[in-house]
Protein backbone atom coordinates (compact mmCIF):
# COMPACT_ATOMS: atom_id res chain seq x y z
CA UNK A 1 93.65 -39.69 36.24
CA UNK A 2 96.82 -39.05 37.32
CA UNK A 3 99.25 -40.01 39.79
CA UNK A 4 101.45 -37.60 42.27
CA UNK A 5 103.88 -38.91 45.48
CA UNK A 6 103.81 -37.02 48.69
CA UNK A 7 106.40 -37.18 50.61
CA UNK A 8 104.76 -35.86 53.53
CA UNK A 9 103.54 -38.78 55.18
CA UNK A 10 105.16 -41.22 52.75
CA UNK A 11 102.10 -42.63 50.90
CA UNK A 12 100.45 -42.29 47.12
CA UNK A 13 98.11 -39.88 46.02
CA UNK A 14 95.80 -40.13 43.13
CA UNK A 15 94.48 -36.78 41.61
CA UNK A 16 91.13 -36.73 39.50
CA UNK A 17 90.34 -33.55 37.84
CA UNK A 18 86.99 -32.67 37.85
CA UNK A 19 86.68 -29.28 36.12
CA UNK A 20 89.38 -26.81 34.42
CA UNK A 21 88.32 -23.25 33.64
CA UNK A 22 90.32 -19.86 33.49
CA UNK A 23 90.65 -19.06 37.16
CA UNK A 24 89.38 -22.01 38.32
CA UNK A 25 90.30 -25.52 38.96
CA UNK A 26 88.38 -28.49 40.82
CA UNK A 27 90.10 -32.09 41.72
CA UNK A 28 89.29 -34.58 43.93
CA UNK A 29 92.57 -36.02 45.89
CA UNK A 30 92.58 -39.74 47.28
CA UNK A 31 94.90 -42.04 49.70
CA UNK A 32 95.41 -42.96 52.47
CA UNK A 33 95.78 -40.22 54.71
CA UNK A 34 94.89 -37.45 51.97
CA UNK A 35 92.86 -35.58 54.50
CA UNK A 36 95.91 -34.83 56.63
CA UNK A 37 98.04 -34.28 53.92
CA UNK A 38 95.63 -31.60 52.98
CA UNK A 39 93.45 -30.21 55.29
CA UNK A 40 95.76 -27.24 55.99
CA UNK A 41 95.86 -26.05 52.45
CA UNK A 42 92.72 -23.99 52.57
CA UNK A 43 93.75 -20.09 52.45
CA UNK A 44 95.80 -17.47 50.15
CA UNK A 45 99.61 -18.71 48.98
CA UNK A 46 101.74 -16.36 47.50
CA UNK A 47 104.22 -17.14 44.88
CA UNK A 48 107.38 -14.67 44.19
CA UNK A 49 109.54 -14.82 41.37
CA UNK A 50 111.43 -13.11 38.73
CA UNK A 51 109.87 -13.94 35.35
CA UNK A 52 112.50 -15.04 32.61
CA UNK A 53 111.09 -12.15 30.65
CA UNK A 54 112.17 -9.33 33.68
CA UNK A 55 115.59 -7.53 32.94
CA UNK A 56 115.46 -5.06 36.24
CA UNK A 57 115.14 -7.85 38.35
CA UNK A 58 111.62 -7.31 39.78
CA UNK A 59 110.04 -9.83 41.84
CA UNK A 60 106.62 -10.52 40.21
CA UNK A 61 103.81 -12.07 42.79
CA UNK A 62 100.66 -14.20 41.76
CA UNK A 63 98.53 -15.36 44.60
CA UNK A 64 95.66 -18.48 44.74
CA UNK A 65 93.26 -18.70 46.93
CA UNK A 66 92.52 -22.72 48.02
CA UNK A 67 89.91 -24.21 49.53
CA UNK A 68 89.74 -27.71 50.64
CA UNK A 69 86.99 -29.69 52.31
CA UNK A 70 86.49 -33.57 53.18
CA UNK A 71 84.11 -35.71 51.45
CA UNK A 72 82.60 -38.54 53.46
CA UNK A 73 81.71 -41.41 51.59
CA UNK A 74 78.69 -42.66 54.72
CA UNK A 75 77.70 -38.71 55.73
CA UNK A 76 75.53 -38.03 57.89
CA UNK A 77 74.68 -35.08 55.96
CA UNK A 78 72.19 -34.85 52.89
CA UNK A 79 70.74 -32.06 50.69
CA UNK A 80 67.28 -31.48 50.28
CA UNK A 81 66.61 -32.06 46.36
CA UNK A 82 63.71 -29.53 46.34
CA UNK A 83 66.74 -27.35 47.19
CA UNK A 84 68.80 -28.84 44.03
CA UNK A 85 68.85 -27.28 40.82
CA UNK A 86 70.31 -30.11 37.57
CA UNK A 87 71.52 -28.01 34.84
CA UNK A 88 73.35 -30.24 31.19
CA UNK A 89 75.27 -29.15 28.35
CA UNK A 90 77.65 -30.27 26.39
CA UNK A 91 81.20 -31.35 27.23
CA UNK A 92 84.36 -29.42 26.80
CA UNK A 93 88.02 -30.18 25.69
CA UNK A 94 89.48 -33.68 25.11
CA UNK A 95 87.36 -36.80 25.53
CA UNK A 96 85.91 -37.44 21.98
CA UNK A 97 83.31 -36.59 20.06
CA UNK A 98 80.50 -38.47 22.40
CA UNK A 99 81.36 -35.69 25.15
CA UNK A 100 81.43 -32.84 22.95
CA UNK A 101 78.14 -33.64 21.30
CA UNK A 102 76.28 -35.08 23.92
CA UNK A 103 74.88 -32.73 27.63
CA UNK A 104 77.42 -34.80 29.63
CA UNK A 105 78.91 -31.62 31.70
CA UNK A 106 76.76 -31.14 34.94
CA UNK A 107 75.92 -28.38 36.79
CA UNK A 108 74.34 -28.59 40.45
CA UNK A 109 73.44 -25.72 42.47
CA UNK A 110 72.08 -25.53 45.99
CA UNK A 111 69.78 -22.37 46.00
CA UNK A 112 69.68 -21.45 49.47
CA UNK A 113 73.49 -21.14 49.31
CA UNK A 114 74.04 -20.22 45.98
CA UNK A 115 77.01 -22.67 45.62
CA UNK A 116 77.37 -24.82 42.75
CA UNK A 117 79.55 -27.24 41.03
CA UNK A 118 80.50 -28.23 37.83
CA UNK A 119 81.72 -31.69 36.46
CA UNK A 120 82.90 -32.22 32.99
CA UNK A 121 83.36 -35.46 32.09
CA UNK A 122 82.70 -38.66 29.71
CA UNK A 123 79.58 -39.85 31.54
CA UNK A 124 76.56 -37.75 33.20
CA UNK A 125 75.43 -40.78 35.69
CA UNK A 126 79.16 -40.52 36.75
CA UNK A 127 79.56 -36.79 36.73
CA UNK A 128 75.72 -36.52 38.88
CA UNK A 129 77.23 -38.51 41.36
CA UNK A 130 80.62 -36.17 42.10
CA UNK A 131 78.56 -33.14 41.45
CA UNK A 132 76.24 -34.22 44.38
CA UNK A 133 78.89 -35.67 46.24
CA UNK A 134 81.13 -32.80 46.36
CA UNK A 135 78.31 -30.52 46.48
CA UNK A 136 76.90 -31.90 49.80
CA UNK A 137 80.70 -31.41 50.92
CA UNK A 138 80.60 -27.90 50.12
CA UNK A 139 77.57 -27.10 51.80
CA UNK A 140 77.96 -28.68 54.88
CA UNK A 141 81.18 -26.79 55.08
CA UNK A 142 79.76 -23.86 54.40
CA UNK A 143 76.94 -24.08 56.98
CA UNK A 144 79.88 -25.35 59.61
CA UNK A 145 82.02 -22.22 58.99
CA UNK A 146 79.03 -19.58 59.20
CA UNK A 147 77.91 -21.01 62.22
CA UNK A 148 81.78 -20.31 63.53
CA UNK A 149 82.10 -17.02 62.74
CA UNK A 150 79.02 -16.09 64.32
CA UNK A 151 80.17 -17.61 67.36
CA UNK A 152 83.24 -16.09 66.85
CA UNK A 153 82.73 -12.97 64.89
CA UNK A 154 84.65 -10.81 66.72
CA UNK A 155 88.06 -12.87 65.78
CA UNK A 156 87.52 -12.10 62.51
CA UNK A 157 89.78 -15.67 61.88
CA UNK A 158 88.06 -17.39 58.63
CA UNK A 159 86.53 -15.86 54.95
CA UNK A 160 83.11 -16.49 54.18
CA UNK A 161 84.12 -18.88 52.23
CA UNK A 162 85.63 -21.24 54.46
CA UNK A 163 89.29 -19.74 53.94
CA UNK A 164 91.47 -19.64 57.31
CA UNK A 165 93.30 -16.48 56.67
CA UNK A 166 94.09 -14.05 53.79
CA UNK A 167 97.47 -15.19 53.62
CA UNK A 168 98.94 -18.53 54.77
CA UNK A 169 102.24 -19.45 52.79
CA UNK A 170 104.41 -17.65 50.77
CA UNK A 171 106.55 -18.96 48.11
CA UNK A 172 110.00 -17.27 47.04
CA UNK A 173 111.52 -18.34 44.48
CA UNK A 174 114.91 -15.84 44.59
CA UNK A 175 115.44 -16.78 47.94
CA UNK A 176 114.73 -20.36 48.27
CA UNK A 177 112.18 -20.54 50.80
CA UNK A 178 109.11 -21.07 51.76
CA UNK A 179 107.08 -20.34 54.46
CA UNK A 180 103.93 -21.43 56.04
CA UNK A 181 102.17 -18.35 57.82
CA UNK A 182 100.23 -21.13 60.36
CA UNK A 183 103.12 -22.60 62.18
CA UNK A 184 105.78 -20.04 61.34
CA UNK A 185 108.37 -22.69 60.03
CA UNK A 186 110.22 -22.84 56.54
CA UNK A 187 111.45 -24.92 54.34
CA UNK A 188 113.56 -24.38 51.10
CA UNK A 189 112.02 -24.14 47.51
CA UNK A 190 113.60 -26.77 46.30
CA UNK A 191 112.42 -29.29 49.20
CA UNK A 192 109.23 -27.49 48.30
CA UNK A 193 109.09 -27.92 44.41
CA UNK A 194 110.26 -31.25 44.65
CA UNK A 195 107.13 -32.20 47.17
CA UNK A 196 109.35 -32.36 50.14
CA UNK A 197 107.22 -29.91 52.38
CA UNK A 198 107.65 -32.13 55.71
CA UNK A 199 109.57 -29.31 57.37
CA UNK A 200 106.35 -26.77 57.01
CA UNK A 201 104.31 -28.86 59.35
């Protein structure tokens, strides 16, 4: 667990991260307000620099794709576990030998969707619980965003996926801003990098 201040609305965060793979990382954010803070996120950032390695100068660009979705501790929502498919193996990376040598790490797939989730932690009761909880999160967003792009197809506004645009800030380094795509404002990078983002709201 670890610990991260937001100056956006003033308040505490706490980060738990629930799975770390190339290309991929999961974490669960909570506080008060943490769904504000947050809920924006979802869509393609762009981040421009020049590498220390670059003698011409060139700007290199990397680009993430987020998605972010509420979990609700008393939802309404539940997955059918007919639908559910439990999959165990061992644990990766640091935690000891009882999580690298016992089927801690849980995998939980819904198959009418085809989404699934993966926990890797010290304790399977514990990581069944997040996988479901985080799964049933995923799902219902799913479902909530299909049903909006049918009804709103020809917009063309969200990815499959839940995404709200292919591109929604951009990070430059060389110039010191940054700018968020959804409201049009900006901010400077080091505002930005020090977790000052406020201004992009």
């Amino acid at each position: 667990m670890i610990f991260i201040r937001g100056t956006l609305l003033g308040v505490v965060f706490s980060i738990d991260l629930l799975d770390f793979r190339p290309g991929l990382i999961v974490f669960e954010v909570t506080g008060n307000n943490a769904w504000e803070a947050f809920r924006a996120e979802s869509g393609g950032h762009r981040f421009q620099r020049i590498p220390p390695t670059e003698r011409r100068g060139r700007v290199q660009t990397s680009t993430i794709t987020v998605v972010a979705f509420k979990i609700n501790s008393a939802n309404s929502f539940f997955l059918n576990e007919k639908e559910l498919r439990w999959d165990f193996q061992r644990g990766s990376g640091k935690g000891g030998q009882h999580k690298n040598k016992t089927d801690t790490c849980v995998r939980l797939t819904h198959l009418p969707t085809k989404l699934s989730v993966r926990i890797d932690g010290r304790s399977q009761n514990t990581n069944k619980q997040k996988a479901l909880e985080i799964l049933t999160a995923r799902v219902e967003n799913f479902l909530k965003n299909k049903k909006d792009e049918e009804l709103s197809l020809e917009k063309k506004n969200k990815a499959g996926s839940g995404q709200r645009g292919d591109k929604i800030r951009t990070i430059r380094v060389r110039d010191n801003v940054v700018t968020n795509h959804l409201t049009g404002k900006k901010t400077t990078y080091s505002k930005y990098i020090s977790g000052d983002f406020g201004e992009l709201c």
